[in-house]
N, C-alpha and C. Protein backbone atom coordinates (compact mmCIF):
# COMPACT_ATOMS: atom_id res chain seq x y z
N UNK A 1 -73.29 -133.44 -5.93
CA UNK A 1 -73.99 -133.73 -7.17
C UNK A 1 -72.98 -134.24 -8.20
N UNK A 2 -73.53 -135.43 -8.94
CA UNK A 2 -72.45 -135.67 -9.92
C UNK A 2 -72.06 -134.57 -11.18
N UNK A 3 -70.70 -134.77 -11.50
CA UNK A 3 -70.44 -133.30 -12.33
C UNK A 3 -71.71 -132.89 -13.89
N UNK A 4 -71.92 -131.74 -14.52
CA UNK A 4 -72.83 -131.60 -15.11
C UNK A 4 -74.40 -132.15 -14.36
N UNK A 5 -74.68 -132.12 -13.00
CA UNK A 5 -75.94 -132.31 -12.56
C UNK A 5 -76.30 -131.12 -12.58
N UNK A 6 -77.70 -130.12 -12.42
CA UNK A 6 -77.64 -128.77 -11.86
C UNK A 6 -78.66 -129.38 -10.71
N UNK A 7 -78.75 -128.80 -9.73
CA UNK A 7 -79.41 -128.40 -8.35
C UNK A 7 -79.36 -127.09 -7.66
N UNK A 8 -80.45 -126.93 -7.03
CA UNK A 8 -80.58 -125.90 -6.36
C UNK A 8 -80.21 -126.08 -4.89
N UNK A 9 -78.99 -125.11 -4.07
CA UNK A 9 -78.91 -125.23 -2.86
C UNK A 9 -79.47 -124.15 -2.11
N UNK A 10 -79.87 -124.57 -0.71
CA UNK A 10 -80.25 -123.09 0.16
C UNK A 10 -79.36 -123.92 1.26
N UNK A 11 -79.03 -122.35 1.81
CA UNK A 11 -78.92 -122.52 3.79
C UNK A 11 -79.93 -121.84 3.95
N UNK A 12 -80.28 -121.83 5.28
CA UNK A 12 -81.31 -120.74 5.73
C UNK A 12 -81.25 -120.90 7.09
N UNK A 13 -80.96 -119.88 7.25
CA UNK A 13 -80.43 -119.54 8.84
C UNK A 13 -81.33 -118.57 9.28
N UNK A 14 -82.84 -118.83 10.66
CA UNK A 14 -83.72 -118.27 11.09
C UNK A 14 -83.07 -117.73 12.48
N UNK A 15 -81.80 -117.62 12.61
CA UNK A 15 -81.67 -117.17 14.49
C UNK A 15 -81.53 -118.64 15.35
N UNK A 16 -81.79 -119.36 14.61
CA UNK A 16 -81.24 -120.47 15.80
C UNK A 16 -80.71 -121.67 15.04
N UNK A 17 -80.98 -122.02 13.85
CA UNK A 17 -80.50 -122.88 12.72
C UNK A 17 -80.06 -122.76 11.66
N UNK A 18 -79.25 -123.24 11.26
CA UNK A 18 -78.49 -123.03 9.94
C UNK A 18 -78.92 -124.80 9.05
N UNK A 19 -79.43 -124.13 8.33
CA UNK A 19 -80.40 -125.72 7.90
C UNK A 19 -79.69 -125.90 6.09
N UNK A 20 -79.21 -126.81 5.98
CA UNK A 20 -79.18 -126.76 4.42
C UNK A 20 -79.94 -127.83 3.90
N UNK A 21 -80.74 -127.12 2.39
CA UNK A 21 -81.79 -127.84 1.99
C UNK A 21 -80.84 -127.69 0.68
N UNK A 22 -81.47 -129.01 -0.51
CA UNK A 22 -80.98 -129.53 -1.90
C UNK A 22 -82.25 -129.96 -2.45
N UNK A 23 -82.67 -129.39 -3.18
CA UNK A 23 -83.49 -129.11 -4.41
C UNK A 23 -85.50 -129.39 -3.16
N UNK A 24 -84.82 -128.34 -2.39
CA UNK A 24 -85.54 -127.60 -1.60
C UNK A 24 -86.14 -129.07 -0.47
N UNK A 25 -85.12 -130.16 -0.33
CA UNK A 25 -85.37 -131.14 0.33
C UNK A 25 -84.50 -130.89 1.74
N UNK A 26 -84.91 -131.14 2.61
CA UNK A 26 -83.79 -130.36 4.06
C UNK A 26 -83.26 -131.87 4.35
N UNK A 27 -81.44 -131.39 4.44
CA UNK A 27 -80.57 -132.25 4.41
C UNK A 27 -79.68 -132.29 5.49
N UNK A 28 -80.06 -131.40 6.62
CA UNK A 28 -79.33 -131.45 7.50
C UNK A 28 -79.31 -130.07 7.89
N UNK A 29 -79.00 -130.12 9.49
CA UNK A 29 -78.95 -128.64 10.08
C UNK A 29 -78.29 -128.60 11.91
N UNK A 30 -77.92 -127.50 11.90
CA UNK A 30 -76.58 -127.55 13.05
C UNK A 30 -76.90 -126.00 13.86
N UNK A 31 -76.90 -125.99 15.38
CA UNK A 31 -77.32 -125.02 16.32
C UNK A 31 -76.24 -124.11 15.43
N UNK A 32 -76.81 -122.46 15.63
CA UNK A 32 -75.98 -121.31 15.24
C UNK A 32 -76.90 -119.95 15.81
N UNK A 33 -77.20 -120.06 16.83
CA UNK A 33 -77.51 -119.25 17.72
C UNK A 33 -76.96 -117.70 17.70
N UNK A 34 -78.09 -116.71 17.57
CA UNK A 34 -77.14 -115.28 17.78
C UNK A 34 -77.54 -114.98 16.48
N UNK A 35 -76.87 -113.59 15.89
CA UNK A 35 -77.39 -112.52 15.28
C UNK A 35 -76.31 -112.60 14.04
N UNK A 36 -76.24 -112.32 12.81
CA UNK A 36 -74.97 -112.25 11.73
C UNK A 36 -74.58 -110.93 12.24
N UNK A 37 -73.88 -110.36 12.51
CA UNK A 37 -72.86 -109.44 12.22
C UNK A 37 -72.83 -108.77 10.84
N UNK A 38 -72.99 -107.66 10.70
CA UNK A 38 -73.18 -107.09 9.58
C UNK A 38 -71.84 -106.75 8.80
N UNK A 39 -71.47 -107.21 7.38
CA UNK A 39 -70.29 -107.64 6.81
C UNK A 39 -69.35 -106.15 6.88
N UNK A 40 -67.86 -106.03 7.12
CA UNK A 40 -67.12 -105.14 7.02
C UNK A 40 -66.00 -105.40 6.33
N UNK A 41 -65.98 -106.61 5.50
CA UNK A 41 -65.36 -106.81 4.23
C UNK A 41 -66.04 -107.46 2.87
N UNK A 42 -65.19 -107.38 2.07
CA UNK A 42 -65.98 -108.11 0.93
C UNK A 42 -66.64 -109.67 0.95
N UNK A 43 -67.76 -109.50 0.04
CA UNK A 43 -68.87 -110.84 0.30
C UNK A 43 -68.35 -111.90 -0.76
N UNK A 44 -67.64 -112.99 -0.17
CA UNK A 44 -67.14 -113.82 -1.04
C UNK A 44 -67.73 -115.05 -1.32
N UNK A 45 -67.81 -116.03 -2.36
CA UNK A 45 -69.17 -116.97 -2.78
C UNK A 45 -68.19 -117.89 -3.26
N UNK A 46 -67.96 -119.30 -2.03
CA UNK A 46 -67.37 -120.41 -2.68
C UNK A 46 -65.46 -120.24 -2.57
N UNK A 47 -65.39 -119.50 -1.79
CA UNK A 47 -63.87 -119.54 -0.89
C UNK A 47 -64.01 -118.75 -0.14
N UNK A 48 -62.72 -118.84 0.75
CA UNK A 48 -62.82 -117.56 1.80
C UNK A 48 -61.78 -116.56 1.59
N UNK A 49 -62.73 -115.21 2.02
CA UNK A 49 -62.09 -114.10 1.68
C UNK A 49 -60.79 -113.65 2.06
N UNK A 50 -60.14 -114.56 2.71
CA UNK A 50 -58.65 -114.58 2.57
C UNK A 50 -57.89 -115.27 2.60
N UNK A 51 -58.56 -116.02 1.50
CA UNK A 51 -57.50 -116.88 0.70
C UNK A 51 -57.70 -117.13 -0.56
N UNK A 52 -56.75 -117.83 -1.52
CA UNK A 52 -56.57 -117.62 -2.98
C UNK A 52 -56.45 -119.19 -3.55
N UNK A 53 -55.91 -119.95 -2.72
CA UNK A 53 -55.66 -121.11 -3.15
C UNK A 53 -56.51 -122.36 -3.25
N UNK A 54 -57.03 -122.53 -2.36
CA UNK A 54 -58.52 -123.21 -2.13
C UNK A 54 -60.00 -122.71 -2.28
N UNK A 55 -60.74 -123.11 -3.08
CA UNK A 55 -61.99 -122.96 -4.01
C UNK A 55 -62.85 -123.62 -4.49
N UNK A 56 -64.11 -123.68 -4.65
CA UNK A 56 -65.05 -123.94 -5.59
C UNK A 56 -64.50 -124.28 -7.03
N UNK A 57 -64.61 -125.47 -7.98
CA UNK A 57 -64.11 -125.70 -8.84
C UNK A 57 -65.18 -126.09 -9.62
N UNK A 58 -66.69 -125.84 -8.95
CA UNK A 58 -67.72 -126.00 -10.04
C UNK A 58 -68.41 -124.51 -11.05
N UNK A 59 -69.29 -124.60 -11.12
CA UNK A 59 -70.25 -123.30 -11.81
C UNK A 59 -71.18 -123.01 -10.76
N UNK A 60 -71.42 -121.88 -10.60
CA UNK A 60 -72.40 -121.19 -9.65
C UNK A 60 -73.24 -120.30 -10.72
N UNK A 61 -74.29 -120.20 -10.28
CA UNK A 61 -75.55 -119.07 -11.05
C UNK A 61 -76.80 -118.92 -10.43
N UNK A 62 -76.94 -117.64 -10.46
CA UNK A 62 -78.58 -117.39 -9.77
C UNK A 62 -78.03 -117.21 -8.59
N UNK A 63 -76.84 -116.45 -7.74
CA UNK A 63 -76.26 -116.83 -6.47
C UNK A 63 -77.64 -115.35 -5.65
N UNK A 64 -78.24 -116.00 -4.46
CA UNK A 64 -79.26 -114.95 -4.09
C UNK A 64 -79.15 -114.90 -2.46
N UNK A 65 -78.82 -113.94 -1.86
CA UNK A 65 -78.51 -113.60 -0.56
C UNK A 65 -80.22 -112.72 0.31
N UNK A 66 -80.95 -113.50 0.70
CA UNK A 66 -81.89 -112.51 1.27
C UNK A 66 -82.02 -112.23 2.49
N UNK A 67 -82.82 -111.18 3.17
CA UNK A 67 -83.13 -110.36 4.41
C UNK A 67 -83.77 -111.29 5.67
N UNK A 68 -84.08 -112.54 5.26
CA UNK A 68 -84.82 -112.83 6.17
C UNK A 68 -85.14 -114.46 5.79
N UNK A 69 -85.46 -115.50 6.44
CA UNK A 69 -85.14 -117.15 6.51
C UNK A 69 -86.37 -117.50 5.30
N UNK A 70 -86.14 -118.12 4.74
CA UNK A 70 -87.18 -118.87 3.39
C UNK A 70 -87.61 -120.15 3.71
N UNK A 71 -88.82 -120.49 3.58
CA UNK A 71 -89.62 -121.41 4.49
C UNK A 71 -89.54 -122.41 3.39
N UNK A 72 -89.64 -123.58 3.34
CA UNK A 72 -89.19 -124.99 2.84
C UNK A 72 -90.37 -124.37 1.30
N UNK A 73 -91.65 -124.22 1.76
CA UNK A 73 -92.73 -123.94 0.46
C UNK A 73 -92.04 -123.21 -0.41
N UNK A 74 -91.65 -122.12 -0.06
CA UNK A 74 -90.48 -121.00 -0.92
C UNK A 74 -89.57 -121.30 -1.84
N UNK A 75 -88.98 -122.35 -0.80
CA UNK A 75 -87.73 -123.29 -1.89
C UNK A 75 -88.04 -123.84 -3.02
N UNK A 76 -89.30 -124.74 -2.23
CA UNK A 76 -89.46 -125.80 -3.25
C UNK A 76 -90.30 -124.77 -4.80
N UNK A 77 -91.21 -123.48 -4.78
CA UNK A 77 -91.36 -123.05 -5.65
C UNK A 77 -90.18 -122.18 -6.45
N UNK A 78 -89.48 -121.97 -5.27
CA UNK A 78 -87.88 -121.50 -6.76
C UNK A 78 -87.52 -122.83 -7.46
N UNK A 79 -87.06 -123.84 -7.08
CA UNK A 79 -87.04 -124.94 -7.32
C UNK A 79 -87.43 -125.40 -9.09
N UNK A 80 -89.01 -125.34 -8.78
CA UNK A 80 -90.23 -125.78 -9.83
C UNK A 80 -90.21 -124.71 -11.06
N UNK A 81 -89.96 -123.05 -10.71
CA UNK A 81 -89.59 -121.93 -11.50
C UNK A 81 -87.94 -122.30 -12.43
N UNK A 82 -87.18 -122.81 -11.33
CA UNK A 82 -86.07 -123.50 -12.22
C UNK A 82 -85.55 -123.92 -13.11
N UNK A 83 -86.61 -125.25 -12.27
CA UNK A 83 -86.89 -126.57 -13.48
C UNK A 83 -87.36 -126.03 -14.80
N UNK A 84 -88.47 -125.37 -14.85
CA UNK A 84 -89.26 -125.30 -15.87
C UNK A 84 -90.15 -126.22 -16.16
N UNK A 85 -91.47 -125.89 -17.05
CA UNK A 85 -92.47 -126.61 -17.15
C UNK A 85 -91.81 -128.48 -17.84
């Protein structure tokens, strides 16, 4: 997104796809087969948790982690709640 754009991103990973959608439009998606592993270190957002030097250099907000895969309709109404009227 060009800088100062805002958009909404999802992954959504159902057990066999890892799909990423942009402003709840699906933009691409890649086999990821199998179960997450339930985390035994800290949950890090926009680098990896062990490392310091390489990062995210934009703004993040609203960051939302859920239980279970969000169906394209879902998106697109967080999306529209977003936006605002």
């Amino acid at each position: 997104m060009p800088p100062g754009e805002w958009a909404h991103y999802a992954v959504v990973f159902d057990g066999t796809n890892a799909t990423l959608f942009i402003d709840a439009q699906r933009q691409g998606s890649f086999v990821a087969k199998g179960e997450l592993a339930a985390r035994r270190s800290s949950f890090t957002v926009a680098r990896a948790a062990n490392e310091n030097a390489r990062f995210f250099r934009g703004r993040l907000d609203e960051i939302a982690v859920y239980g279970k895969a969000l169906a394209p309709e879902t998106l697109a109404r967080h999306v529209a709640l977003a936006r605002g009227p």
